[in-house]
Protein backbone atom coordinates (compact mmCIF):
# COMPACT_ATOMS: atom_id res chain seq x y z
CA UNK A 1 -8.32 10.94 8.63
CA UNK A 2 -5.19 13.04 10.19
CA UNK A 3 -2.66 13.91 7.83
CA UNK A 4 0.86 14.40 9.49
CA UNK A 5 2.28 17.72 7.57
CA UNK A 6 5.57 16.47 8.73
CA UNK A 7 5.40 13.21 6.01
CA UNK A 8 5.91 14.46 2.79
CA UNK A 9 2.75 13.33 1.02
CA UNK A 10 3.47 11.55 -2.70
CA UNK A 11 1.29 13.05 -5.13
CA UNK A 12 0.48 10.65 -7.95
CA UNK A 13 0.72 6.71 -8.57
CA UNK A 14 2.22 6.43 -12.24
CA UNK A 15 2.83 2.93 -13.11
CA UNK A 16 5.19 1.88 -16.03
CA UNK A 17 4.39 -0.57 -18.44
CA UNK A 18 7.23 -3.14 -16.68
CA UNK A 19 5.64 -2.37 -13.18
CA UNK A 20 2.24 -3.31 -14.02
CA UNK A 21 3.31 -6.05 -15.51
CA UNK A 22 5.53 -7.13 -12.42
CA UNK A 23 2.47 -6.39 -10.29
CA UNK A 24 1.13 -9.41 -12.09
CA UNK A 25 3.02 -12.37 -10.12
CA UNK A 26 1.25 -10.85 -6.98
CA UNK A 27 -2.78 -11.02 -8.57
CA UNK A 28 -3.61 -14.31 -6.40
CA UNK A 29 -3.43 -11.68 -3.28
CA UNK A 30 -6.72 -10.99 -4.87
CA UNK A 31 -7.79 -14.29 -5.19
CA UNK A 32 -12.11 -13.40 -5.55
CA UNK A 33 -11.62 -11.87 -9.25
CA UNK A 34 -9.44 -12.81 -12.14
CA UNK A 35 -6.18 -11.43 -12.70
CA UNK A 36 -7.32 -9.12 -15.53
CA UNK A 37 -9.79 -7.41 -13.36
CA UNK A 38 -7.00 -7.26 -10.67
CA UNK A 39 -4.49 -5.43 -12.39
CA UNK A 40 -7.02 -2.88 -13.26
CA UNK A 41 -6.69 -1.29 -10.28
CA UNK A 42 -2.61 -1.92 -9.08
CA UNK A 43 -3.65 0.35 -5.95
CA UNK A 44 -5.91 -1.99 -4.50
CA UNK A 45 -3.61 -4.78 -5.44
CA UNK A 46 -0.40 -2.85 -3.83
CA UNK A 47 -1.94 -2.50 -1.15
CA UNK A 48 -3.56 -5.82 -0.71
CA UNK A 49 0.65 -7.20 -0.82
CA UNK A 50 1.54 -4.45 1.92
CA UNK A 51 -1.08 -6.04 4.42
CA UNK A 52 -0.78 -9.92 3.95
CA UNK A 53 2.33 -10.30 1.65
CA UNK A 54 4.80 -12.89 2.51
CA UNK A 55 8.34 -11.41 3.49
CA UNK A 56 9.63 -12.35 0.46
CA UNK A 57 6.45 -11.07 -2.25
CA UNK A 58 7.16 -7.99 0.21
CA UNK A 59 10.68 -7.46 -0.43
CA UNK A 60 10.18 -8.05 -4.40
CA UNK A 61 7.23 -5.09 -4.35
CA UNK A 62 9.63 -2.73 -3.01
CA UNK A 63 12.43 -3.81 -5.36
CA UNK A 64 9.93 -3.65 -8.23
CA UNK A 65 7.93 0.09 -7.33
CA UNK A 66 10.48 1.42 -4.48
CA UNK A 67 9.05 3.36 -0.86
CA UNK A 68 7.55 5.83 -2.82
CA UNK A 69 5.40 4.61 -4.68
CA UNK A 70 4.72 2.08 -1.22
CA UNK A 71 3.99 5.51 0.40
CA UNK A 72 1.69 6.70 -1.95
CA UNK A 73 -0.38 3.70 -1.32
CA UNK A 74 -0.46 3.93 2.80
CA UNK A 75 -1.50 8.24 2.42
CA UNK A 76 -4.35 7.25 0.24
CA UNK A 77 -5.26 3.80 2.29
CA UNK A 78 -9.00 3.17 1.90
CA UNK A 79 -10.56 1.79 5.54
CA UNK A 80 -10.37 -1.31 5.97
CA UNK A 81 -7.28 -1.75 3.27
CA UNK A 82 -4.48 -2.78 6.11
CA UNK A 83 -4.68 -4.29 9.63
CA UNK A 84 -2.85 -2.35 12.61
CA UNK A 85 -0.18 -4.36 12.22
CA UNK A 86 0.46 -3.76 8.67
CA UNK A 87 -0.64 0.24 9.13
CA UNK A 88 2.01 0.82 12.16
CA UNK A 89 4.37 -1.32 10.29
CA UNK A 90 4.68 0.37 7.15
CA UNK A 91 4.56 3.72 8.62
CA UNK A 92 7.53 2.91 10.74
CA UNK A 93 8.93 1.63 7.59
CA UNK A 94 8.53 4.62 4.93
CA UNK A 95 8.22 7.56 7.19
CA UNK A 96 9.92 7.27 10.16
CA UNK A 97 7.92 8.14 12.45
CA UNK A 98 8.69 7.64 16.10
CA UNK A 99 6.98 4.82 18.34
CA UNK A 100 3.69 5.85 18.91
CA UNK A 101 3.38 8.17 16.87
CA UNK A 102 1.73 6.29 13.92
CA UNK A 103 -1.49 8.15 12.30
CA UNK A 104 -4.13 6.81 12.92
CA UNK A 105 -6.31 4.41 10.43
CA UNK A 106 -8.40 5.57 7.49
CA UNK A 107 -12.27 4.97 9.13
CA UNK A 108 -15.46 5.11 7.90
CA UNK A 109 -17.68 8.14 7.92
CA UNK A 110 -21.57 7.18 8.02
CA UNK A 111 -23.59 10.14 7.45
């Protein structure tokens, strides 16, 4: 993947003890394991909310772990983690960047 130097990149995800445990009212995004296993790993379940959140679970995950933290999960986005939509979205969103200018998607490399 392309980084763009120009984006600051966020170096760490450190979640509080209150954010994981807000990050709990969003585990049936993840609705193919328990919510136990699910909040195991809050970047996968961050991330899961960025791509098919509804506004208003949206709005509550940026009140709860602010654009930072939101950032942190789009520069280490696994493929297949967001849709286009979600991907251009979000970097208009938290970086800024101008219209078509969006990075493009985390893919795949098959050796």
């Amino acid at each position: 993947m392309n980084i763009d130097t120009s984006i600051p990149r966020v170096q760490a995800l450190h979640l509080s003890d209150q954010e994981l445990s807000g990050l709990s009212k969003f585990t049936s995004y993840i609705w193919w394991q328990d919510a136990e296993r699910t909040i195991r790993r809050p970047d996968c379940l961050i991330a899961q909310v960025m791509n098919l959140g509804r506004h208003n679970d949206v709005c509550d995950l940026e009140e709860l772990l602010g654009d930072e933290r939101l950032l942190y999960i789009l520069q280490h986005a696994e493929p297949g983690e967001f849709c286009k939509r979600s991907w251009n979205y979000w970097h208009y969103r938290l970086t800024g960047v101008e219209l078509g200018e969006v990075p493009p998607m985390p893919k795949r490399n098959f050796l």
